[in-house]
Structures are given as C-alpha cells and as structure tokens.
PDB file of N, CA and C in Angstrom:
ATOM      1  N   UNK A   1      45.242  11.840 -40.669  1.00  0.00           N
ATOM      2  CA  UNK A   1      45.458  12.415 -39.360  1.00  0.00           C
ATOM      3  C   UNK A   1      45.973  11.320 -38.426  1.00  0.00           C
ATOM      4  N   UNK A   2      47.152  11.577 -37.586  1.00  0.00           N
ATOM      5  CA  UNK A   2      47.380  10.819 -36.541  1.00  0.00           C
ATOM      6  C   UNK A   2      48.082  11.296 -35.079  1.00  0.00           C
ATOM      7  N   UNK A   3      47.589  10.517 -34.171  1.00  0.00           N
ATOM      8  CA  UNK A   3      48.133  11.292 -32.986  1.00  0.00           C
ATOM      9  C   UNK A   3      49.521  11.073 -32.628  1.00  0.00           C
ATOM     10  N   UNK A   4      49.737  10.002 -33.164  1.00  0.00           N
ATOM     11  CA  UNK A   4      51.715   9.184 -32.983  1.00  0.00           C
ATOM     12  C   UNK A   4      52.473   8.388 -33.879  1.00  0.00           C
ATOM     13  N   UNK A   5      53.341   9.030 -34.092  1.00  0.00           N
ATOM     14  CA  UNK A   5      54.131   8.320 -35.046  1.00  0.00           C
ATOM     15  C   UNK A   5      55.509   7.918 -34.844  1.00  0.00           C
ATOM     16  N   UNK A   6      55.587   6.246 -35.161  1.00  0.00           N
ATOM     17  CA  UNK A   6      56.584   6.183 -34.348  1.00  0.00           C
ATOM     18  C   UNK A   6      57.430   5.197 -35.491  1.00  0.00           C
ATOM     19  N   UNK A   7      59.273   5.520 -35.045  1.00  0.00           N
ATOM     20  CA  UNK A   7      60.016   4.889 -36.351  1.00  0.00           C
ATOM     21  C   UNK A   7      61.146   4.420 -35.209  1.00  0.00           C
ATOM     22  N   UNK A   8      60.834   2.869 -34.816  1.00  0.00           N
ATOM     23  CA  UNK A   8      62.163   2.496 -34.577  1.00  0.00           C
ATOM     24  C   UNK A   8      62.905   1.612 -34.718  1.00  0.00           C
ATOM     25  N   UNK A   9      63.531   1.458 -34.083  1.00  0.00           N
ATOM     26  CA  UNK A   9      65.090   0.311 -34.890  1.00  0.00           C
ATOM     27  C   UNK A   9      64.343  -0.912 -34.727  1.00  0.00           C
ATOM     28  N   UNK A  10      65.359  -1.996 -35.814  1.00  0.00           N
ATOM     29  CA  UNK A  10      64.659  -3.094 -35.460  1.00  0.00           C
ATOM     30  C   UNK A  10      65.500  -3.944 -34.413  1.00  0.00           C
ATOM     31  N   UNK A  11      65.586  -4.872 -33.877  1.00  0.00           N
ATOM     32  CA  UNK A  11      66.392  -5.319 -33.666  1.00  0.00           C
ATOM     33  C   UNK A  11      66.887  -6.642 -33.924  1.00  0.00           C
ATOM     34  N   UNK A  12      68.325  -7.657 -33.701  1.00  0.00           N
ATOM     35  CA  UNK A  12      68.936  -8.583 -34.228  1.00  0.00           C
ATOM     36  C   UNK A  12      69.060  -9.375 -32.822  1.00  0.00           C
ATOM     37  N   UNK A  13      68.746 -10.544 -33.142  1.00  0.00           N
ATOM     38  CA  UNK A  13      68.852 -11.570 -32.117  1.00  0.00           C
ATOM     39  C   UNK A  13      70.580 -12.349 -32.440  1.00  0.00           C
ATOM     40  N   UNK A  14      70.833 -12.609 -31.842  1.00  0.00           N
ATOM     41  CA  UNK A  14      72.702 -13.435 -32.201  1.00  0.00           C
ATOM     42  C   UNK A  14      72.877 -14.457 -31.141  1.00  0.00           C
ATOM     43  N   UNK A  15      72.588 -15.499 -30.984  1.00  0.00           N
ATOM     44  CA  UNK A  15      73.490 -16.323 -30.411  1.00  0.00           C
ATOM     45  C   UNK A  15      71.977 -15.871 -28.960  1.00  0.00           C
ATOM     46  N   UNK A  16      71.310 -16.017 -28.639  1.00  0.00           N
ATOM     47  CA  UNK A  16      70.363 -15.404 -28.021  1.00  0.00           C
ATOM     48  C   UNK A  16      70.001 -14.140 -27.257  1.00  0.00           C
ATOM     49  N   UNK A  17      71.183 -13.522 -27.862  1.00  0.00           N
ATOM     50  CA  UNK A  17      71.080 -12.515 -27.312  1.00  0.00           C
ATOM     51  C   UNK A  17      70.666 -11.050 -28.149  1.00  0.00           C
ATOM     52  N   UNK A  18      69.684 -10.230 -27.385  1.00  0.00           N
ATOM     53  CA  UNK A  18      68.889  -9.146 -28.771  1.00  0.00           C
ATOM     54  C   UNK A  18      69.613  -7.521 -28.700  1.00  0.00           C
ATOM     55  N   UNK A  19      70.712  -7.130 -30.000  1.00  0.00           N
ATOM     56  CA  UNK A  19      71.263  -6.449 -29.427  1.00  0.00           C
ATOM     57  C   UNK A  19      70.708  -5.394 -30.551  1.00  0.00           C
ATOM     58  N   UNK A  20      71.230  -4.045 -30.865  1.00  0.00           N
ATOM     59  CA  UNK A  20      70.260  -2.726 -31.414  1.00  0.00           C
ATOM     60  C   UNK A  20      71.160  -3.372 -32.753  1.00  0.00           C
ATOM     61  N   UNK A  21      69.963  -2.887 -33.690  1.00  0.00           N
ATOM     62  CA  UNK A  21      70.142  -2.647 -35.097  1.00  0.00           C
ATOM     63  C   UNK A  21      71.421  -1.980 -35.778  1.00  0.00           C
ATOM     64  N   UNK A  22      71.911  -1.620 -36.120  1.00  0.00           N
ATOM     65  CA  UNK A  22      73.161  -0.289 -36.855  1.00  0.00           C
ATOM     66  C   UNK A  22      72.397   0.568 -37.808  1.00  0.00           C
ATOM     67  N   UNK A  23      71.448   0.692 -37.904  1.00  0.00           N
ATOM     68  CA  UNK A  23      71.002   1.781 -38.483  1.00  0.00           C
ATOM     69  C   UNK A  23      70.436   3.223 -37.662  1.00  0.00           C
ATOM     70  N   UNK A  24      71.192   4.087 -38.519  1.00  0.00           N
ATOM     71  CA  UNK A  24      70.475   5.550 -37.481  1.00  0.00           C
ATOM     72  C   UNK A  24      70.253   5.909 -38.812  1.00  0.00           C
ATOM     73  N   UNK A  25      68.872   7.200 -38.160  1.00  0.00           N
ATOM     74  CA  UNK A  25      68.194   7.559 -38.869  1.00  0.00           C
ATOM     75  C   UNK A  25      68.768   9.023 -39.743  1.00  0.00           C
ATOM     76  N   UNK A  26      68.253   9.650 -41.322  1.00  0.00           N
ATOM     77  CA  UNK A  26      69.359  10.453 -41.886  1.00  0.00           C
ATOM     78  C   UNK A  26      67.989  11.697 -41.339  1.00  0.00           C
ATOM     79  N   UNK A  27      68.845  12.880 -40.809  1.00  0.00           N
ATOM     80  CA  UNK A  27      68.067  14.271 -40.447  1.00  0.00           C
ATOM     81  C   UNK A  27      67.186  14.419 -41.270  1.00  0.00           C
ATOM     82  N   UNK A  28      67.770  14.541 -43.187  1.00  0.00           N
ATOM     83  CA  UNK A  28      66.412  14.589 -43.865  1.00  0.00           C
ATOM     84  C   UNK A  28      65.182  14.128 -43.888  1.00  0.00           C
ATOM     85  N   UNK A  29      65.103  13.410 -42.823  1.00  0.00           N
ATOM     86  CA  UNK A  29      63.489  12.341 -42.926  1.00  0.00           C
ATOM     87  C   UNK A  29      63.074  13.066 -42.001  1.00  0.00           C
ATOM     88  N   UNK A  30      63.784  13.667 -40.938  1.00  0.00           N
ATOM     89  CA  UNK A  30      62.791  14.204 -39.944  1.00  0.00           C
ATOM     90  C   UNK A  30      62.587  15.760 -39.209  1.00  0.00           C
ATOM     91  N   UNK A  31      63.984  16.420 -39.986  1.00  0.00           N
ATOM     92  CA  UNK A  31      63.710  17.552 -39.954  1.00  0.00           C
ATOM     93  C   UNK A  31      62.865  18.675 -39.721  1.00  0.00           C
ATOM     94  N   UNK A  32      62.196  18.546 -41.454  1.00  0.00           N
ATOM     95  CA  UNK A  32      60.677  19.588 -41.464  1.00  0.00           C
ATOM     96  C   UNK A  32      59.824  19.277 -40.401  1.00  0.00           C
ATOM     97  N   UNK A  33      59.717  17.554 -40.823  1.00  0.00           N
ATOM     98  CA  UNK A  33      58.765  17.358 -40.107  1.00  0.00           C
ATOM     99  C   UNK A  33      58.767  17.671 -38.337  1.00  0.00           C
ATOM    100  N   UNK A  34      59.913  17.617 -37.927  1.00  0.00           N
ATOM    101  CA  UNK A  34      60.329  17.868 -36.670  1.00  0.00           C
ATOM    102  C   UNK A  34      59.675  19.405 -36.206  1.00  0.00           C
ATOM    103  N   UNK A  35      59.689  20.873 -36.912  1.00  0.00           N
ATOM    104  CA  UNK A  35      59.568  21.587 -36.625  1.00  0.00           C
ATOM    105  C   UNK A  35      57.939  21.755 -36.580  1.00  0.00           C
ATOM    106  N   UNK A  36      57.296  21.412 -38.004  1.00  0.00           N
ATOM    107  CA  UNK A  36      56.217  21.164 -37.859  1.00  0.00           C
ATOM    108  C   UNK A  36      55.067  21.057 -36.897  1.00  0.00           C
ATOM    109  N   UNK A  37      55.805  19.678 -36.261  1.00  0.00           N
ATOM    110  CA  UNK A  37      54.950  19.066 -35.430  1.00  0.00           C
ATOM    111  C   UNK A  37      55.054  19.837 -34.187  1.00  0.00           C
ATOM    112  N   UNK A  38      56.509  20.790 -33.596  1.00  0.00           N
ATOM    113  CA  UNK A  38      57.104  21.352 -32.233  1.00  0.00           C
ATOM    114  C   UNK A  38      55.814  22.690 -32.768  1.00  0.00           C
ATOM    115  N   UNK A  39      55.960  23.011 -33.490  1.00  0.00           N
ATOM    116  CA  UNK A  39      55.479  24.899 -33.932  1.00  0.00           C
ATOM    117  C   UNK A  39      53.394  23.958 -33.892  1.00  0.00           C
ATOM    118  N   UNK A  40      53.272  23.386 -33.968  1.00  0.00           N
ATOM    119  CA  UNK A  40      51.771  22.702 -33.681  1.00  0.00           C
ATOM    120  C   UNK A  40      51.547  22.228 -32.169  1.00  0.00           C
ATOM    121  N   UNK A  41      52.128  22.140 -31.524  1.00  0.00           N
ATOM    122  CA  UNK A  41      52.242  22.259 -30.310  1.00  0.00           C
ATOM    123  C   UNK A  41      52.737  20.211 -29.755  1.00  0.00           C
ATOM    124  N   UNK A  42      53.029  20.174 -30.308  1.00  0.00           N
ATOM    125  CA  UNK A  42      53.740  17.901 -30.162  1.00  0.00           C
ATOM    126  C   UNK A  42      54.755  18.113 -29.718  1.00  0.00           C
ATOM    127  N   UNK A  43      55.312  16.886 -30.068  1.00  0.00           N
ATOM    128  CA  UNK A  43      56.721  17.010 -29.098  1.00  0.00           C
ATOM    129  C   UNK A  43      57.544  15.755 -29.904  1.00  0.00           C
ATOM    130  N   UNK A  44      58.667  15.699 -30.068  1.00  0.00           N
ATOM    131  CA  UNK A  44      59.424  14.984 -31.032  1.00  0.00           C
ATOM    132  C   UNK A  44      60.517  14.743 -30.799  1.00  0.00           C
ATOM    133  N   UNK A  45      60.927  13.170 -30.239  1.00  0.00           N
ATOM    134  CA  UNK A  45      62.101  12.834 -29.544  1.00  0.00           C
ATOM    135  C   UNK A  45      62.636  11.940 -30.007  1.00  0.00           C
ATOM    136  N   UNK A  46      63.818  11.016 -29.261  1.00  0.00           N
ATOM    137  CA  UNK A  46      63.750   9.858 -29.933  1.00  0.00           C
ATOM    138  C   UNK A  46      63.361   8.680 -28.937  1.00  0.00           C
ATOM    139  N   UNK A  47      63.331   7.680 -28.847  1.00  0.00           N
ATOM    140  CA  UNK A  47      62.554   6.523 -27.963  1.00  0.00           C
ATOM    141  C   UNK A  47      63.128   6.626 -26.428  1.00  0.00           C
ATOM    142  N   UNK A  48      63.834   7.077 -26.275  1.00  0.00           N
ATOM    143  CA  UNK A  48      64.212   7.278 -24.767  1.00  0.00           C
ATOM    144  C   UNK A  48      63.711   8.840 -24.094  1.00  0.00           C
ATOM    145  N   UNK A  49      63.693   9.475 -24.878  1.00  0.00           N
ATOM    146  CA  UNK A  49      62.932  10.841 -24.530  1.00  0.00           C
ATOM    147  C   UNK A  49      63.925  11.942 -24.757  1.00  0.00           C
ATOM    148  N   UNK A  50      64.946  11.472 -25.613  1.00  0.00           N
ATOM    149  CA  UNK A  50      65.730  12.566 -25.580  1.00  0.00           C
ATOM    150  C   UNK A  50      65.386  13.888 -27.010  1.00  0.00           C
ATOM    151  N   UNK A  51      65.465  15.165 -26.977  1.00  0.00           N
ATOM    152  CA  UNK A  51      65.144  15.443 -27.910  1.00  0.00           C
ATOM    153  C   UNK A  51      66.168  15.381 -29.286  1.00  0.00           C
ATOM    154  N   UNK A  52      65.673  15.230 -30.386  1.00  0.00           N
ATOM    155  CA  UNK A  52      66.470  14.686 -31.603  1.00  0.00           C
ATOM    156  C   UNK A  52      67.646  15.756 -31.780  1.00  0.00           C
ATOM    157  N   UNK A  53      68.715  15.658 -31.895  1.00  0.00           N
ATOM    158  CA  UNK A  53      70.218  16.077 -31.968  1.00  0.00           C
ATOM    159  C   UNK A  53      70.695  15.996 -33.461  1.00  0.00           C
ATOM    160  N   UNK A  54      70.102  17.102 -34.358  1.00  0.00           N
ATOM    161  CA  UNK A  54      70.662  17.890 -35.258  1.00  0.00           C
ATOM    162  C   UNK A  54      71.881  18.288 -35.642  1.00  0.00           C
ATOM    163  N   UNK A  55      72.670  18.126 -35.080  1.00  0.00           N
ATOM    164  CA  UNK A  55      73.875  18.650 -35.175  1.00  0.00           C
ATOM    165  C   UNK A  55      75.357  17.755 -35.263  1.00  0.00           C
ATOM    166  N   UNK A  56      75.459  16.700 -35.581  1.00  0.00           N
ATOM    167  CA  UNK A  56      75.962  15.833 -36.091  1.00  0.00           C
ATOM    168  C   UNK A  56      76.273  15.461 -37.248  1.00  0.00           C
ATOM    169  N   UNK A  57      76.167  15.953 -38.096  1.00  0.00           N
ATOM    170  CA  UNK A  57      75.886  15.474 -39.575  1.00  0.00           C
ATOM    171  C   UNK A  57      74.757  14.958 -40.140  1.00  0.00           C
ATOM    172  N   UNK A  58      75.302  14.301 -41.430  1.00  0.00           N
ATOM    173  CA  UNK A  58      73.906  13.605 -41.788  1.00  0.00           C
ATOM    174  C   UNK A  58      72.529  12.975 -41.400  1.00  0.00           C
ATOM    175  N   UNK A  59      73.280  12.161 -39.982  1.00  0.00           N
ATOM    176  CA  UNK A  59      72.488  11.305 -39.353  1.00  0.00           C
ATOM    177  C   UNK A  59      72.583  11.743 -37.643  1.00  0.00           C
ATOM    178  N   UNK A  60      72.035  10.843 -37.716  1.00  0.00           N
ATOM    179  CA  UNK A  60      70.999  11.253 -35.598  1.00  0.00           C
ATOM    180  C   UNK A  60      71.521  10.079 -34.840  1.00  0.00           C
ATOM    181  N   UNK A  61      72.881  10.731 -35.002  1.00  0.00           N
ATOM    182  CA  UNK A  61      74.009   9.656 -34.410  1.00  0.00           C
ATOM    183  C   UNK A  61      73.510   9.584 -32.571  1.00  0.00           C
ATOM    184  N   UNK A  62      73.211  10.819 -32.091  1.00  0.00           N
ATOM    185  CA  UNK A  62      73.227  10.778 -31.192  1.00  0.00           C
ATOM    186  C   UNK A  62      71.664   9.954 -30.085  1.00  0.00           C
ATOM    187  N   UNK A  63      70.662   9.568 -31.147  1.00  0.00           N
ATOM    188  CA  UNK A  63      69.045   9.216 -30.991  1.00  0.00           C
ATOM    189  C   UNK A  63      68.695   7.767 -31.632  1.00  0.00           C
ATOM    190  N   UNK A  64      68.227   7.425 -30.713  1.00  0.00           N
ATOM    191  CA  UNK A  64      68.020   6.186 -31.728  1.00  0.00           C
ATOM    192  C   UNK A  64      66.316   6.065 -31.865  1.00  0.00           C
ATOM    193  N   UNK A  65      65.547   5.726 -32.667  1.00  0.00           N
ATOM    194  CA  UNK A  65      64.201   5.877 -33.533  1.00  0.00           C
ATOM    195  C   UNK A  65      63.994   7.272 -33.039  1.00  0.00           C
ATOM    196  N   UNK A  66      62.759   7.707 -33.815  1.00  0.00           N
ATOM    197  CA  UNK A  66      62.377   8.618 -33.653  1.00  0.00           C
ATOM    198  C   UNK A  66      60.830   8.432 -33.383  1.00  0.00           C
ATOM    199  N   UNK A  67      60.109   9.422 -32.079  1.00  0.00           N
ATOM    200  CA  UNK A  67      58.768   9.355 -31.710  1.00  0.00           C
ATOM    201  C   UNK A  67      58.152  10.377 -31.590  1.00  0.00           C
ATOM    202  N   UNK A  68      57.148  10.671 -32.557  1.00  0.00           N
ATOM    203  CA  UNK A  68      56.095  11.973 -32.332  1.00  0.00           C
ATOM    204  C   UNK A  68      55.072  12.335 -31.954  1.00  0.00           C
ATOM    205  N   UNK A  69      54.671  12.950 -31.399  1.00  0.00           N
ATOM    206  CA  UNK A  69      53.393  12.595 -30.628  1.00  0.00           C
ATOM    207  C   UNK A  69      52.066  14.177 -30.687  1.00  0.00           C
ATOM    208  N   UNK A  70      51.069  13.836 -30.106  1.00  0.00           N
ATOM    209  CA  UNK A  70      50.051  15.277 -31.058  1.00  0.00           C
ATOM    210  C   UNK A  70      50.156  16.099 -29.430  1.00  0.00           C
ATOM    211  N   UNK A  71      50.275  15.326 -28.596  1.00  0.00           N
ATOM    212  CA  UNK A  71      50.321  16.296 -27.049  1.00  0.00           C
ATOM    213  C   UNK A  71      51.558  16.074 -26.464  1.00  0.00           C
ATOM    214  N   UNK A  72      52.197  16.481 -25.212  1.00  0.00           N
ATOM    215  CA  UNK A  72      53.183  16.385 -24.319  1.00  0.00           C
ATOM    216  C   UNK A  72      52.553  15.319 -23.625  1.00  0.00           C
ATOM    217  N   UNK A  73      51.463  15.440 -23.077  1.00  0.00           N
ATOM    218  CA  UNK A  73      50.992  14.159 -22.076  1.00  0.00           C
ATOM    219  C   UNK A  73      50.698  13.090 -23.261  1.00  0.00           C
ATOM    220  N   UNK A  74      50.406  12.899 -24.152  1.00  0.00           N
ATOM    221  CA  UNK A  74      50.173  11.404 -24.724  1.00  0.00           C
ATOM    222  C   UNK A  74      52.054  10.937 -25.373  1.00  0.00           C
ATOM    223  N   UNK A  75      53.053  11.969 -25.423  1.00  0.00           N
ATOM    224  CA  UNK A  75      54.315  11.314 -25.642  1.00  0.00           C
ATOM    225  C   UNK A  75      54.519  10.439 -24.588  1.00  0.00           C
ATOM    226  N   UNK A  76      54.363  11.130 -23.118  1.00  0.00           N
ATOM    227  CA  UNK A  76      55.125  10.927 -22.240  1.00  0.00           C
ATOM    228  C   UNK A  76      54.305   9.367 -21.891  1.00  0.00           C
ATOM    229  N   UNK A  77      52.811   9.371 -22.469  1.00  0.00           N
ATOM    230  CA  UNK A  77      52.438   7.313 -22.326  1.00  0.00           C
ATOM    231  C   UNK A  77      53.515   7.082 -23.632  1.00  0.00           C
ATOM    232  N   UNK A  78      53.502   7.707 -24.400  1.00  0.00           N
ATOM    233  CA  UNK A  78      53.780   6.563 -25.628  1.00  0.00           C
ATOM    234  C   UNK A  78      55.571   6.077 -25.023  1.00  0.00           C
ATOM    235  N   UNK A  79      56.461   7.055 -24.547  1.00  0.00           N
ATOM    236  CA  UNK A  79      57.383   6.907 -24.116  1.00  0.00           C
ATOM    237  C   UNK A  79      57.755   5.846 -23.198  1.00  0.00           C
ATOM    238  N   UNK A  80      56.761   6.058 -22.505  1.00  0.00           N
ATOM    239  CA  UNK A  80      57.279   4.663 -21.501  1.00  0.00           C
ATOM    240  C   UNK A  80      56.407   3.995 -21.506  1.00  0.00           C
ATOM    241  N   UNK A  81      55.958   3.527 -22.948  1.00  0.00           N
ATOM    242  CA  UNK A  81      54.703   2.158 -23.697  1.00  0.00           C
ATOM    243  C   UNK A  81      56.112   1.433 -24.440  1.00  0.00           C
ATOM    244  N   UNK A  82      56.893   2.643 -24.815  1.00  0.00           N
ATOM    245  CA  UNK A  82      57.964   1.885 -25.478  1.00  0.00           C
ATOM    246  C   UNK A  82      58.865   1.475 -24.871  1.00  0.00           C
ATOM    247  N   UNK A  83      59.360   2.243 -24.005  1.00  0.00           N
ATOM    248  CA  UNK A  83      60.840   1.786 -23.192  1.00  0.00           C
ATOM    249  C   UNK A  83      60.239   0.445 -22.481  1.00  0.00           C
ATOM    250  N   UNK A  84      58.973   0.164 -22.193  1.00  0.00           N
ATOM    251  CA  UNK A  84      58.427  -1.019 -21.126  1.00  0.00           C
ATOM    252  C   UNK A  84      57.918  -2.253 -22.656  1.00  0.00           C
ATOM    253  N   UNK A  85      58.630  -2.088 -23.756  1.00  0.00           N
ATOM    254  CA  UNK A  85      58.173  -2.902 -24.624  1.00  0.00           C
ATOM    255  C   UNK A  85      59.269  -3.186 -25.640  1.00  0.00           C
ATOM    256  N   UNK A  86      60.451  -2.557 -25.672  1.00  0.00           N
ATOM    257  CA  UNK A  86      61.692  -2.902 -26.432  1.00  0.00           C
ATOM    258  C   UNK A  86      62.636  -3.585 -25.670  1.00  0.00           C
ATOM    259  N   UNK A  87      63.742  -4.034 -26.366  1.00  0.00           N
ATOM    260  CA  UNK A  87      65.104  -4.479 -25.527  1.00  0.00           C
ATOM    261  C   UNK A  87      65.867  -3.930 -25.309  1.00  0.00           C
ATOM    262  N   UNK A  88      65.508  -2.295 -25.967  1.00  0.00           N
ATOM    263  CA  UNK A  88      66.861  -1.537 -26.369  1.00  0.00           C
ATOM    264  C   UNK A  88      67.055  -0.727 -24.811  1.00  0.00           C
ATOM    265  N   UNK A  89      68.405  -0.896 -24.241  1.00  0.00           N
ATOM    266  CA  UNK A  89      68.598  -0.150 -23.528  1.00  0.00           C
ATOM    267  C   UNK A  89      68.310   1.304 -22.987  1.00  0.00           C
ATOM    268  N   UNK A  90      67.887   1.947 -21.755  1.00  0.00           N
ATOM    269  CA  UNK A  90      68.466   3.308 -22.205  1.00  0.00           C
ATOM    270  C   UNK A  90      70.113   4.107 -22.181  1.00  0.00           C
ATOM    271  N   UNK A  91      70.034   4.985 -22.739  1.00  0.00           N
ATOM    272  CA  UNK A  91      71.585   5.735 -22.597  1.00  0.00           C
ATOM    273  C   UNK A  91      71.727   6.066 -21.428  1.00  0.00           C
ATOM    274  N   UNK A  92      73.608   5.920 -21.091  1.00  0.00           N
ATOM    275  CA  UNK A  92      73.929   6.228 -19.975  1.00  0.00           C
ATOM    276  C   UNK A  92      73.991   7.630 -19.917  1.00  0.00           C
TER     277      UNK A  92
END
C-alpha cells in the first residue's frame, strides 16, 4: 500500500549547469495504472501538475515524470514538495 508514487527524470549536470534528462516516459507504464488510481478517487499528473497527455504516441511527450497520489489534497503537497525541490523548470 502507498499513498504516492512518484517517477521522475533524472537530471545531467554539464559544464555546471543542471539541465532535464531526454528521457520521457512510454504510456504503457502508466496507463492502467493511470485509470486505476483516477476511478479510486487519486489524481495522476506529471511533476508540474499537468494531467498526463495520452495522445501523442508512444510516449508522454507532452509531461515530464509522472506523480500519483491517494487524495487531491496530499498531490497538491506532493506537487509543490517537488517543484520547490527539482531544477526542472516549469512549462511555459
């Protein structure tokens, strides 16, 4: 059992500067589980809060990691536990 689960990029330091990983994540990993967790009452985004974007092809071109959470109010700490703890930008 867990209340959050969270998958995100790693990131690459260069020359000192820390810029995002190139890996996005493939739909098959998070799919089922995506509905799952929405039809249980969670909430399932990716690290900026956007919800995960299916519709792209293979991959979740449009999201970068993915974050799940068991309530709406404990995403919305875990959300900005992360954005106040990565380097990764948010989207414009």
């Amino acid at each position: 059992e867990a209340e959050i689960s969270l998958r995100l990029p790693n990131t690459v330091k260069t020359a000192g500067t820390v810029i995002d990983a190139e890996y996005v994540e493939n739909i098959w990993d998070h799919a089922a589980g995506t509905v799952l967790i929405r039809e249980a009452g969670g909430v399932v985004t990716d690290m900026h809060g956007k919800p995960l974007d299916f519709g792209h092809g293979a991959k979740l071109v449009k999201n970068k990691g993915v974050v799940a959470s068991y309530t709406p109010e404990l995403h919305a700490e875990v959300i900005k536990a992360v954005q106040q703890h990565t380097s990764f930008a948010s989207p414009a």
